[in-house]
PDB file of N, CA and C in Angstrom:
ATOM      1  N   UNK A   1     -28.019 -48.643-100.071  1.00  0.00           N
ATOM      2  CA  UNK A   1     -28.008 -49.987 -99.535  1.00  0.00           C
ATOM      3  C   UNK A   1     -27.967 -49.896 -98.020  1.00  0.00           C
ATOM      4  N   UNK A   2     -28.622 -50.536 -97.463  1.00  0.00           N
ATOM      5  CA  UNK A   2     -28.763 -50.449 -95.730  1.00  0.00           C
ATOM      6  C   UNK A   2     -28.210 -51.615 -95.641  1.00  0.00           C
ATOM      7  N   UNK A   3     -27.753 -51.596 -94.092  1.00  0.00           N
ATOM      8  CA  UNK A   3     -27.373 -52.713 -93.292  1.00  0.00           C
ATOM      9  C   UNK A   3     -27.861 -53.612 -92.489  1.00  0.00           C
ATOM     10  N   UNK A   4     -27.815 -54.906 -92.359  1.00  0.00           N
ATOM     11  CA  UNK A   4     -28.719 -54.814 -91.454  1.00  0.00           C
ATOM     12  C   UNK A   4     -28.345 -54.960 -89.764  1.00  0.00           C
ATOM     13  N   UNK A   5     -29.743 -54.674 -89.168  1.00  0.00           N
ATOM     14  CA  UNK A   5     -29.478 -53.945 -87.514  1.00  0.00           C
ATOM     15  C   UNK A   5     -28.986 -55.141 -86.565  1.00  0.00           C
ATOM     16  N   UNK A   6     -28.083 -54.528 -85.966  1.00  0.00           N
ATOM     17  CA  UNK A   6     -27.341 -55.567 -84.905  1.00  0.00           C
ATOM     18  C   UNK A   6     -28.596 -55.669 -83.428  1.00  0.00           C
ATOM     19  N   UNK A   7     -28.655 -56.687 -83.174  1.00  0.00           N
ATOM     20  CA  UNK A   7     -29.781 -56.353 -81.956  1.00  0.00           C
ATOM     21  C   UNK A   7     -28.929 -55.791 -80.534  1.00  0.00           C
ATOM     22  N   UNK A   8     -29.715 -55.092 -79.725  1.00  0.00           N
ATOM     23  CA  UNK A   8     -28.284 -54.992 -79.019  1.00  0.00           C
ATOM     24  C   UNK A   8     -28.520 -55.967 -78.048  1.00  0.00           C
ATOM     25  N   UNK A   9     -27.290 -55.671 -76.977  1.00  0.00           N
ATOM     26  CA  UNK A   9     -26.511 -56.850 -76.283  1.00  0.00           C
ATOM     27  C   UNK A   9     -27.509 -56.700 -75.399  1.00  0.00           C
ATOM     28  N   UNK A  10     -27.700 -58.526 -74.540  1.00  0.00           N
ATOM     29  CA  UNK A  10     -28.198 -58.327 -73.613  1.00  0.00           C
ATOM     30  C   UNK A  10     -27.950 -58.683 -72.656  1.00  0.00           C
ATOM     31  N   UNK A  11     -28.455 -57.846 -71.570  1.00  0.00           N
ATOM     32  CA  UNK A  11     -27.753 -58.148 -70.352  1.00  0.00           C
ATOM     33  C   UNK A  11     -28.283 -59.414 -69.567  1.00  0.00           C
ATOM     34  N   UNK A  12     -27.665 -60.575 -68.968  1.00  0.00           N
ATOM     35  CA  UNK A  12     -28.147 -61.330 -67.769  1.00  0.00           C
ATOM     36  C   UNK A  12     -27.580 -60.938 -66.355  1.00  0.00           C
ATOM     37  N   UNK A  13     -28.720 -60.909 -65.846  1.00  0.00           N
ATOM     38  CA  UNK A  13     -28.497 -60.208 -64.215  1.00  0.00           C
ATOM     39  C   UNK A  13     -27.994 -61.199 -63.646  1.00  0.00           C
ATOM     40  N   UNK A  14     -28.578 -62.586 -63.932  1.00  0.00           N
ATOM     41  CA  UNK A  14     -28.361 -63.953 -62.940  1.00  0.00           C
ATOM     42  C   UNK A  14     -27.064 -64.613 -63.740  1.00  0.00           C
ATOM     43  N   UNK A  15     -26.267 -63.708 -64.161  1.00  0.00           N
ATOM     44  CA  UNK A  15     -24.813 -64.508 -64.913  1.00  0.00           C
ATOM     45  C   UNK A  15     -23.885 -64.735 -63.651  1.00  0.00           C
ATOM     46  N   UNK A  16     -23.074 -66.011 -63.511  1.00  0.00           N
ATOM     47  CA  UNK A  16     -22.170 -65.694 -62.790  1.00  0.00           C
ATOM     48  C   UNK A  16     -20.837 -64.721 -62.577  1.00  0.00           C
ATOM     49  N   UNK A  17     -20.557 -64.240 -61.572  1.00  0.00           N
ATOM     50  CA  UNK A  17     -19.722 -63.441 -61.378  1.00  0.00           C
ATOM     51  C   UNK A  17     -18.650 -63.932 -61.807  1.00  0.00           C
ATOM     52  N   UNK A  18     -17.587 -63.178 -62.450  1.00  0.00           N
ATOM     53  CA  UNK A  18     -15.710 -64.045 -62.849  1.00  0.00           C
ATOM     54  C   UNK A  18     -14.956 -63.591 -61.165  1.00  0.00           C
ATOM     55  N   UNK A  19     -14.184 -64.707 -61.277  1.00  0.00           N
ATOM     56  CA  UNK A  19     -13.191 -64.440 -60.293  1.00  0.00           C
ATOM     57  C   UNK A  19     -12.453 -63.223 -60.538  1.00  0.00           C
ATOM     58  N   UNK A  20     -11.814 -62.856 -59.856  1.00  0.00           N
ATOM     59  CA  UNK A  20     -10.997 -62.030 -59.573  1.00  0.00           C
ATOM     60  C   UNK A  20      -9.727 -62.216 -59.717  1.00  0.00           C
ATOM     61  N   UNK A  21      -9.165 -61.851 -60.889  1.00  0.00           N
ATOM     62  CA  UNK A  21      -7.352 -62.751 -60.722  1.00  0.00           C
ATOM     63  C   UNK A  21      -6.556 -61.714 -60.315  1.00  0.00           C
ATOM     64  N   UNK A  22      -6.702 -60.342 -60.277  1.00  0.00           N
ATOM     65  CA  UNK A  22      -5.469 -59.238 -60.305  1.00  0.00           C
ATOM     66  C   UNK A  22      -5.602 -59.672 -58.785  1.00  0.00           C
ATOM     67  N   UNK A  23      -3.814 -59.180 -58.809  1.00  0.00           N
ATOM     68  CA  UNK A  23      -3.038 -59.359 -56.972  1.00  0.00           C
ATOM     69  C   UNK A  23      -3.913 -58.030 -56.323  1.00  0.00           C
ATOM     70  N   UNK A  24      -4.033 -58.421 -54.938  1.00  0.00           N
ATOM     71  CA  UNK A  24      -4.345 -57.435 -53.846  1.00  0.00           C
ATOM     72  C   UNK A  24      -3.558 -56.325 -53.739  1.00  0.00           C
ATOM     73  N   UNK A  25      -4.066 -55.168 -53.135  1.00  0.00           N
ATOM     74  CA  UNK A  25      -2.822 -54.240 -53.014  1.00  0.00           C
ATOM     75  C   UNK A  25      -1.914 -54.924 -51.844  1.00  0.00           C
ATOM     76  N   UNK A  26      -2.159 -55.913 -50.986  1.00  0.00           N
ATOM     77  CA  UNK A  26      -0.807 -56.456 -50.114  1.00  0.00           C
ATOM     78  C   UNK A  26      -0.233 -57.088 -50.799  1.00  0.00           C
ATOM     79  N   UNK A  27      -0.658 -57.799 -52.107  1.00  0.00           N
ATOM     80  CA  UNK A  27       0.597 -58.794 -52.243  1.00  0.00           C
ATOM     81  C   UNK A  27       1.303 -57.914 -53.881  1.00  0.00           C
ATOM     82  N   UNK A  28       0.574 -56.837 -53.801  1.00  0.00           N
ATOM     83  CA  UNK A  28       1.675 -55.972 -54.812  1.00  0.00           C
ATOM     84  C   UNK A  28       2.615 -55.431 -53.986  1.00  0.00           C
ATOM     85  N   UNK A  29       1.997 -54.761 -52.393  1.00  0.00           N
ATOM     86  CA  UNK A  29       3.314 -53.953 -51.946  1.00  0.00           C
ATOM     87  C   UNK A  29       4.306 -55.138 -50.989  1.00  0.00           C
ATOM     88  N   UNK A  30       4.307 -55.796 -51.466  1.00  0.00           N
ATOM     89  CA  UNK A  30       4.926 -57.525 -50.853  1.00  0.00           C
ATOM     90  C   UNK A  30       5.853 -56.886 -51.491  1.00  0.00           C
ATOM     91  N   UNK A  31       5.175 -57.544 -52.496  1.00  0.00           N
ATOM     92  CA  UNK A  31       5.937 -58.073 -53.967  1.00  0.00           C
ATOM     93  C   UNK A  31       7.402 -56.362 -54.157  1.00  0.00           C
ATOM     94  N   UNK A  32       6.811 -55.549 -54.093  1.00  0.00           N
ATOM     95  CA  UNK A  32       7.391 -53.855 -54.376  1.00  0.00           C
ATOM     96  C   UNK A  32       8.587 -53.700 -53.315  1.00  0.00           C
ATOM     97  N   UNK A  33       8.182 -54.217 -52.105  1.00  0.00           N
ATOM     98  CA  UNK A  33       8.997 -54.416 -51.119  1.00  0.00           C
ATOM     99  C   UNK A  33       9.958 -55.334 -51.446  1.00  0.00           C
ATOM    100  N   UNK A  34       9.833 -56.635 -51.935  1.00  0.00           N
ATOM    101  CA  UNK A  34      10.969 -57.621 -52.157  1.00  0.00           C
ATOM    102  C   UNK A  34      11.840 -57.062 -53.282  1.00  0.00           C
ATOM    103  N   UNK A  35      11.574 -56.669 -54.372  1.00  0.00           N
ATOM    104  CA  UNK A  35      11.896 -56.120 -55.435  1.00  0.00           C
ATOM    105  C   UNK A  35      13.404 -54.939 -55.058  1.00  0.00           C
ATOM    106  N   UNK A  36      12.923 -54.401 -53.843  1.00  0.00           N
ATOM    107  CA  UNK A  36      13.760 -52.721 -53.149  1.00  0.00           C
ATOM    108  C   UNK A  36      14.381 -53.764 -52.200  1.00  0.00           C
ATOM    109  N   UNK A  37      14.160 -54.498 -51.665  1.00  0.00           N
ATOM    110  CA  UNK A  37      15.338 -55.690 -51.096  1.00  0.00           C
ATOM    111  C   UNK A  37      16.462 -56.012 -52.091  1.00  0.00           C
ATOM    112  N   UNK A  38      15.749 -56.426 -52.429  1.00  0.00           N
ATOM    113  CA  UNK A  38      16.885 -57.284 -54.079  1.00  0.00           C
ATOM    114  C   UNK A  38      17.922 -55.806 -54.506  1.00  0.00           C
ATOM    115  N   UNK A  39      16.904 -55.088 -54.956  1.00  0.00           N
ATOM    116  CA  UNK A  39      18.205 -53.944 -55.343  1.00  0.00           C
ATOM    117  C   UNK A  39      19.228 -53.144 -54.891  1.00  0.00           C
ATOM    118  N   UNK A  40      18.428 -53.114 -52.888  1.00  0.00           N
ATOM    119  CA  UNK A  40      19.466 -52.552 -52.174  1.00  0.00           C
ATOM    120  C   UNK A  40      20.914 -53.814 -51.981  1.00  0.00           C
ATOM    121  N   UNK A  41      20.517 -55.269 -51.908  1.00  0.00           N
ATOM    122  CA  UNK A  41      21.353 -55.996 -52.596  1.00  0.00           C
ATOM    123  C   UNK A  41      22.054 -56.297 -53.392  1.00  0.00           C
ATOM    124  N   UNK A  42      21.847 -55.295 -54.374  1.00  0.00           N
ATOM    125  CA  UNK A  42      22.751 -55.102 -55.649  1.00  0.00           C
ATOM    126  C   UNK A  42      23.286 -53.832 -55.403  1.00  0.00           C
ATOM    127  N   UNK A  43      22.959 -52.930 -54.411  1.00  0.00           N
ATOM    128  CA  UNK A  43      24.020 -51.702 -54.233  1.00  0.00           C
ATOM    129  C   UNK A  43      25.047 -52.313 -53.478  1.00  0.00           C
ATOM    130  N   UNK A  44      25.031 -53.011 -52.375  1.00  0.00           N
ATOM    131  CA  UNK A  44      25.839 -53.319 -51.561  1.00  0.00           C
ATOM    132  C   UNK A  44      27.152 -52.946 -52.307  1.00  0.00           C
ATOM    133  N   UNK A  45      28.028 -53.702 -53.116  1.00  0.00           N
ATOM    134  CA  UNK A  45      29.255 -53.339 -53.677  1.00  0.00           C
ATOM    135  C   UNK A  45      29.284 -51.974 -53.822  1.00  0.00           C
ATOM    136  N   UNK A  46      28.449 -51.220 -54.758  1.00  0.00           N
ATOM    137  CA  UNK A  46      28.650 -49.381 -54.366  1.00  0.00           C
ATOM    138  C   UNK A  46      28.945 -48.995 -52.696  1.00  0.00           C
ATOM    139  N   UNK A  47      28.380 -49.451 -52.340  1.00  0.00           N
ATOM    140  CA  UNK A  47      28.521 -49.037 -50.653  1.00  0.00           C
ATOM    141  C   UNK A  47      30.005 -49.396 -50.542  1.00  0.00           C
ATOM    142  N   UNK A  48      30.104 -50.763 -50.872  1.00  0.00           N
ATOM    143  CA  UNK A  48      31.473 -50.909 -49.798  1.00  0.00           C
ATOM    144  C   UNK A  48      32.668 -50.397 -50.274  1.00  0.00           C
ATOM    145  N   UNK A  49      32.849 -49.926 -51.830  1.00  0.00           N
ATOM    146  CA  UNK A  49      33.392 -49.313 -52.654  1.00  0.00           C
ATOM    147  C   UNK A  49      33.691 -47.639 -52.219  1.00  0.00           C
ATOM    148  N   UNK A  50      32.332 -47.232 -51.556  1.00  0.00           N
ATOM    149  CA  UNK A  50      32.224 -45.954 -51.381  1.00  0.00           C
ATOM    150  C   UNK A  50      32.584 -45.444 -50.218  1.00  0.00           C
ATOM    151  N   UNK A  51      33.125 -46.835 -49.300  1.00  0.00           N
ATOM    152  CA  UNK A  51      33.755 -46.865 -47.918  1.00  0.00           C
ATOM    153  C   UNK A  51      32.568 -47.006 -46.822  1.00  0.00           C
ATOM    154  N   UNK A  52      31.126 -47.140 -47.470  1.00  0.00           N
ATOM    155  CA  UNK A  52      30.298 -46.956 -46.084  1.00  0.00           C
ATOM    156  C   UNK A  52      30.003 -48.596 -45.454  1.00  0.00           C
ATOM    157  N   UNK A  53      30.201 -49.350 -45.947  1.00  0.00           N
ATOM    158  CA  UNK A  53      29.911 -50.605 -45.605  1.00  0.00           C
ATOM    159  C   UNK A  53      31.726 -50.807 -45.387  1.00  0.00           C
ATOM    160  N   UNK A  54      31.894 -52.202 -44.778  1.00  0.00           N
ATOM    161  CA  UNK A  54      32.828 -52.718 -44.261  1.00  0.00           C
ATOM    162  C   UNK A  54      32.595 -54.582 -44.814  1.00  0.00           C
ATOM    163  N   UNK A  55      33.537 -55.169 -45.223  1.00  0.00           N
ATOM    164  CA  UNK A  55      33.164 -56.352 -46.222  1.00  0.00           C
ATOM    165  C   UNK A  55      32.754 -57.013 -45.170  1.00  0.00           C
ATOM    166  N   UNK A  56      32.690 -57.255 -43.828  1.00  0.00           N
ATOM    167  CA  UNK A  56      32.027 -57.909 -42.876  1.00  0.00           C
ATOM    168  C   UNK A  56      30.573 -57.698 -42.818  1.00  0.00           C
ATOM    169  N   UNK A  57      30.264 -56.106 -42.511  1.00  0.00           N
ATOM    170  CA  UNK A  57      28.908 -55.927 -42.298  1.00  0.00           C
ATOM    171  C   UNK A  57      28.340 -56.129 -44.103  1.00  0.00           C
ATOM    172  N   UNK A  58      28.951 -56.075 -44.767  1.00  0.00           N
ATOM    173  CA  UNK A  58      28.125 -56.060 -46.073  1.00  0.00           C
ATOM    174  C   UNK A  58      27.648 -57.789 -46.614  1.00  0.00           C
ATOM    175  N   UNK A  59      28.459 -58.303 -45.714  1.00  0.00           N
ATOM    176  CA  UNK A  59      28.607 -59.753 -46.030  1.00  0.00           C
ATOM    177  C   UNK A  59      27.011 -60.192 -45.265  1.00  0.00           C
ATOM    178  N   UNK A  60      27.142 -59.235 -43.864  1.00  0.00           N
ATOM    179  CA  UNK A  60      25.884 -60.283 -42.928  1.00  0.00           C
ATOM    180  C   UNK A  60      24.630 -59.308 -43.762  1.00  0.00           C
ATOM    181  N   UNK A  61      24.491 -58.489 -44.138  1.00  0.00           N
ATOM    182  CA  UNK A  61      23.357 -57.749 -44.649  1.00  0.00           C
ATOM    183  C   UNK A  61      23.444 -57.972 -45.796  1.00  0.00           C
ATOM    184  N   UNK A  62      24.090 -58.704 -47.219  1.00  0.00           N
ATOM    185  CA  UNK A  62      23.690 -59.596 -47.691  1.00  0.00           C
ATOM    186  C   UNK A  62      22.412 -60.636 -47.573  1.00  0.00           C
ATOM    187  N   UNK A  63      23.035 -61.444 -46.466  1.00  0.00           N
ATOM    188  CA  UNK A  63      22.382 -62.660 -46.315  1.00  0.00           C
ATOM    189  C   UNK A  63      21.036 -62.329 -45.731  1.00  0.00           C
ATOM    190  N   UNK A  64      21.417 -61.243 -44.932  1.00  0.00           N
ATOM    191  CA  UNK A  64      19.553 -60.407 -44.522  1.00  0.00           C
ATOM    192  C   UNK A  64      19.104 -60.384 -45.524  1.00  0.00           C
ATOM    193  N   UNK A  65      19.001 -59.341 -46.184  1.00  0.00           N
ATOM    194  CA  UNK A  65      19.270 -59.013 -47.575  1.00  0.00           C
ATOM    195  C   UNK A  65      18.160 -59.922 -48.488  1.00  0.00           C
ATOM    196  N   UNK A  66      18.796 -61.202 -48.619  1.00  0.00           N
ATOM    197  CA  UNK A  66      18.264 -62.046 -49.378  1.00  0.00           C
ATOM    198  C   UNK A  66      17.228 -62.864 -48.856  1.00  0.00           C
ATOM    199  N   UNK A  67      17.376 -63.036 -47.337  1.00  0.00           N
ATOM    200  CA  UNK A  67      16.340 -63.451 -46.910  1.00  0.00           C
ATOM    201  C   UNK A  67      14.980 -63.002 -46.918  1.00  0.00           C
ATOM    202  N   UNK A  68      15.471 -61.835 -46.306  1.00  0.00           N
ATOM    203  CA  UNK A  68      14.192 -61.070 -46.560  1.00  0.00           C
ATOM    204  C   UNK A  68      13.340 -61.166 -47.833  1.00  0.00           C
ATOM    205  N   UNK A  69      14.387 -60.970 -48.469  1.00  0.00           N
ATOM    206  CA  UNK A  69      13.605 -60.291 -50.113  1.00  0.00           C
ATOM    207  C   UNK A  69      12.849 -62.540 -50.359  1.00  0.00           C
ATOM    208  N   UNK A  70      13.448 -62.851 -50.279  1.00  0.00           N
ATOM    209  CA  UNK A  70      12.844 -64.386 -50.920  1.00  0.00           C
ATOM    210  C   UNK A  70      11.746 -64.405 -49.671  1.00  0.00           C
ATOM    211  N   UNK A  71      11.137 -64.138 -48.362  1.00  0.00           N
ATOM    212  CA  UNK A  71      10.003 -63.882 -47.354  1.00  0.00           C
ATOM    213  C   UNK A  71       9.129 -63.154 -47.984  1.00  0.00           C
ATOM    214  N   UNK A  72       9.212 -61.715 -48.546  1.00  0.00           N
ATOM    215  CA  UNK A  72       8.636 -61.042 -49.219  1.00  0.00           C
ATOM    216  C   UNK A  72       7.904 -61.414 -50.397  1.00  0.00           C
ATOM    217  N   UNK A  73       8.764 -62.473 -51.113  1.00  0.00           N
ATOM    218  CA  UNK A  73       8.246 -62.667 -52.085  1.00  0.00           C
ATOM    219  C   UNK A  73       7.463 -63.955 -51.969  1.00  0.00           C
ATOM    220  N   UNK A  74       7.983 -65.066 -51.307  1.00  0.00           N
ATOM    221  CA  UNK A  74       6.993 -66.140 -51.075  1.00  0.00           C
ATOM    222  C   UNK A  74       5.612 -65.510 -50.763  1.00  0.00           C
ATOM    223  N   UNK A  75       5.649 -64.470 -49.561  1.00  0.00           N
ATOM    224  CA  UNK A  75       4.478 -63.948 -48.969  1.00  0.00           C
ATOM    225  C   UNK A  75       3.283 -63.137 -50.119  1.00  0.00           C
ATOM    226  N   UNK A  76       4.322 -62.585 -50.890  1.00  0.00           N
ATOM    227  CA  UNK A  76       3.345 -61.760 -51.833  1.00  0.00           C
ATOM    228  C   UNK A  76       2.845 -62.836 -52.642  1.00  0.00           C
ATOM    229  N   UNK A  77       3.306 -64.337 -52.924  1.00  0.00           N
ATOM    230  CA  UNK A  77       3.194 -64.972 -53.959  1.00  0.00           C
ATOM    231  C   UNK A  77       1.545 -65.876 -53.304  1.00  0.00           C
ATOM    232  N   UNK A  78       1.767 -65.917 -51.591  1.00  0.00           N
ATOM    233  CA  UNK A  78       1.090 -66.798 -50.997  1.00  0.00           C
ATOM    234  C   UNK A  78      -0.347 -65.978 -51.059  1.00  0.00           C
ATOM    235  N   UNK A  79      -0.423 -64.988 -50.981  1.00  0.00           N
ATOM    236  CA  UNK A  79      -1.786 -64.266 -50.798  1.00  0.00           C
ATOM    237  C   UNK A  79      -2.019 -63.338 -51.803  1.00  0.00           C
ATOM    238  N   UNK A  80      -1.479 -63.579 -52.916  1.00  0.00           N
ATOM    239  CA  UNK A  80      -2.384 -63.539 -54.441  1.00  0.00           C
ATOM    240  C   UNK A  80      -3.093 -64.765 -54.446  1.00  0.00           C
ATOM    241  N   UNK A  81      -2.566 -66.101 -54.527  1.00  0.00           N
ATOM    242  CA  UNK A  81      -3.018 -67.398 -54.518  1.00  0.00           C
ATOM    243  C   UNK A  81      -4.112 -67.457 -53.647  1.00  0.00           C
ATOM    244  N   UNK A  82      -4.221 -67.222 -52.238  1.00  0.00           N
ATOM    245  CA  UNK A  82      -5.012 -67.073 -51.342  1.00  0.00           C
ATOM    246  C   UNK A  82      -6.008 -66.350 -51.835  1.00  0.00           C
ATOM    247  N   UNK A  83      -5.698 -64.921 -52.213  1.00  0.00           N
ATOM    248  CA  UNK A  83      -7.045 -63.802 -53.164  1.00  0.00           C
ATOM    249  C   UNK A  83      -7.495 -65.131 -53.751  1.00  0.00           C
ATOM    250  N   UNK A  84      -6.802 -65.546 -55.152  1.00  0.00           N
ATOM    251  CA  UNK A  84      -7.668 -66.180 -55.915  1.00  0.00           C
ATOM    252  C   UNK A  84      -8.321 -66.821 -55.772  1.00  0.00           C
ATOM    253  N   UNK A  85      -8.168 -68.063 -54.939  1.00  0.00           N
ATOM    254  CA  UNK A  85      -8.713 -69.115 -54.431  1.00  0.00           C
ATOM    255  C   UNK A  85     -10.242 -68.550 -53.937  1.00  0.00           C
ATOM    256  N   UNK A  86     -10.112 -67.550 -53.076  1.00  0.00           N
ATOM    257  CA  UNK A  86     -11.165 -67.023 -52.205  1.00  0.00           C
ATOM    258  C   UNK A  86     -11.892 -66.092 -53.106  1.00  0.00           C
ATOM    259  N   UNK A  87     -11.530 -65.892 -54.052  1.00  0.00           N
ATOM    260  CA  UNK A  87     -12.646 -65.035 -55.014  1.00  0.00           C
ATOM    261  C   UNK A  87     -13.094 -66.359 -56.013  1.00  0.00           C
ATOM    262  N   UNK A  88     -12.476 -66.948 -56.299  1.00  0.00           N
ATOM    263  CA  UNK A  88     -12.774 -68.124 -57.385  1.00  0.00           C
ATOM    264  C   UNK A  88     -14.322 -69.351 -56.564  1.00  0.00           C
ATOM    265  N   UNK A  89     -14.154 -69.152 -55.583  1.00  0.00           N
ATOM    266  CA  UNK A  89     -14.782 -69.888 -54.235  1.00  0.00           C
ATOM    267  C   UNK A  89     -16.239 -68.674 -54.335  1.00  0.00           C
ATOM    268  N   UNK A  90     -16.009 -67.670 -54.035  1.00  0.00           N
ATOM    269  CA  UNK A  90     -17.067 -66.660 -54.275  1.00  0.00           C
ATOM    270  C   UNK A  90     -17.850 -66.689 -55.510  1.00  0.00           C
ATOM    271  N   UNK A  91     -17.186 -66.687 -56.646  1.00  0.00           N
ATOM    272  CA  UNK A  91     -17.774 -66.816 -57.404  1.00  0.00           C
ATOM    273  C   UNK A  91     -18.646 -68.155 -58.025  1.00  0.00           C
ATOM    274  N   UNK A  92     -17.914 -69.147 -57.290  1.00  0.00           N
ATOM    275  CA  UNK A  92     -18.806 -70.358 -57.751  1.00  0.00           C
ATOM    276  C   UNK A  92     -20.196 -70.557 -56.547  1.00  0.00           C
ATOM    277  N   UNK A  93     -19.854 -69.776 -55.321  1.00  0.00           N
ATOM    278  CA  UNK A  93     -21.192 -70.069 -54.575  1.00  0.00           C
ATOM    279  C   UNK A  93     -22.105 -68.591 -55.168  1.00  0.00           C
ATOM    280  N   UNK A  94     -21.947 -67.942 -56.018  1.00  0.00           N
ATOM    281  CA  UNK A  94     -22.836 -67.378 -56.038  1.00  0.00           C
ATOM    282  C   UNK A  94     -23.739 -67.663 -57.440  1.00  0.00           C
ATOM    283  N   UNK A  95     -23.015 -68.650 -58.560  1.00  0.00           N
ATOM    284  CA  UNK A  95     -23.285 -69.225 -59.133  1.00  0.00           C
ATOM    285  C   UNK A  95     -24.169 -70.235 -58.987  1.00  0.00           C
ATOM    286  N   UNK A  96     -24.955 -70.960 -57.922  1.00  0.00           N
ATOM    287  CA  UNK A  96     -25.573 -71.626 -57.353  1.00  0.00           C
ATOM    288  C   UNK A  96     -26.077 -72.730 -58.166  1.00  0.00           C
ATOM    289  N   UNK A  97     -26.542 -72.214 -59.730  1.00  0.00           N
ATOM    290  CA  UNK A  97     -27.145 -73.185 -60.364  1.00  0.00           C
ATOM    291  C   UNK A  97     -26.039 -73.809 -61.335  1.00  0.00           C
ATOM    292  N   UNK A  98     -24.744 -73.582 -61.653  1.00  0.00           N
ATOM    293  CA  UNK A  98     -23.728 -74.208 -62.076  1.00  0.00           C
ATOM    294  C   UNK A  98     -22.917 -74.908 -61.184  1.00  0.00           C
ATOM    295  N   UNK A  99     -22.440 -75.919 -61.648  1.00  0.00           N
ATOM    296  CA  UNK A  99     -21.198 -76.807 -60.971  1.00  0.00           C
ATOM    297  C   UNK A  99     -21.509 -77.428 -60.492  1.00  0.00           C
ATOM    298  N   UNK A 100     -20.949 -78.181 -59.193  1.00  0.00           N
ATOM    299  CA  UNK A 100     -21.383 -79.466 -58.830  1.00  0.00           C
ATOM    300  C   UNK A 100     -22.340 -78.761 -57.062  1.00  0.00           C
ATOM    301  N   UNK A 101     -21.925 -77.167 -56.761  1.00  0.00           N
ATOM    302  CA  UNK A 101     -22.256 -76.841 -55.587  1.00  0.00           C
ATOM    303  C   UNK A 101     -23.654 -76.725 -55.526  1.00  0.00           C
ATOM    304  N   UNK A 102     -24.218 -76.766 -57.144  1.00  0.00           N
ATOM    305  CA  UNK A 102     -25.468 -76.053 -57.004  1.00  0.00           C
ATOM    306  C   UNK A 102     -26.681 -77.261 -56.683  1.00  0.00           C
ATOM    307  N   UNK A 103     -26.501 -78.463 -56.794  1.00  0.00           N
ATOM    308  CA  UNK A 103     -27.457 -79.815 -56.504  1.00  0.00           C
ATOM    309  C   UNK A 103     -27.564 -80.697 -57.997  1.00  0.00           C
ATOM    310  N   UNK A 104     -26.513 -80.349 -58.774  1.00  0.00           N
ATOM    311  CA  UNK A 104     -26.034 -81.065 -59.986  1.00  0.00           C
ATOM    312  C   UNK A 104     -24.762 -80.607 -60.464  1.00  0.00           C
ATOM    313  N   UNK A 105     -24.148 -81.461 -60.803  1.00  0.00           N
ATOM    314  CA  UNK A 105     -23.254 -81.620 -61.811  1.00  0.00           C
ATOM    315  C   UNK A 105     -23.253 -80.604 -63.348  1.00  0.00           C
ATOM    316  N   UNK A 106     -22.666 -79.598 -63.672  1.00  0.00           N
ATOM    317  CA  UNK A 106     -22.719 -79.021 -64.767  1.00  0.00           C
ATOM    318  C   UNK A 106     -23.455 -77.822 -64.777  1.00  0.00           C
ATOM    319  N   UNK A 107     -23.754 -77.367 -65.924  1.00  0.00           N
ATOM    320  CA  UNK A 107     -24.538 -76.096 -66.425  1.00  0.00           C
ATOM    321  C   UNK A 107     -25.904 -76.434 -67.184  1.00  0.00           C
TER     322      UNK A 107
END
């Protein structure tokens, strides 16, 4: 008993391109950076425990601390969004004959 033949796939050259959703390598090493903020924030108590911090200085490098890390992370959060936007934008002008950019409405 035979099967029958699958045709194969075919390619369109003139398909539109997909956006791009994965983060940039800046807003991963943002993001990697805020992350090693946050945790050296969670050593703090080992430190001051271990005598190298002083509850004053551990108190103001805290609040660094956290600032930073929530900068880091807005920032990594702002220019993934930014990537996307700007690849999502790419991909619809190169799409030319879909959407509303191309001199109609639709596909």
């Amino acid at each position: 008993m035979s099967l029958p033949l699958q045709p194969p796939p075919t390619r369109r050259h003139d398909a539109t391109p997909a956006a791009d959703n994965n983060p940039p390598m800046r807003s991963k090493v943002s993001g990697a950076l805020a992350a090693l903020a946050c945790a050296a924030c969670c050593a703090l108590p080992l430190l001051i425990a271990a005598g190298v911090l002083t509850t004053a200085g551990a108190a103001i490098l805290e609040k660094t601390l956290l600032a930073v890390a929530a900068g880091l992370a807005v920032a990594a959060l702002g220019m993934w969004w930014l990537h996307r936007r700007r690849s999502t934008q790419r991909a619809a002008a190169a799409g030319a004959g879909c959407g509303c950019g191309g001199g109609g409405c639709g596909c």
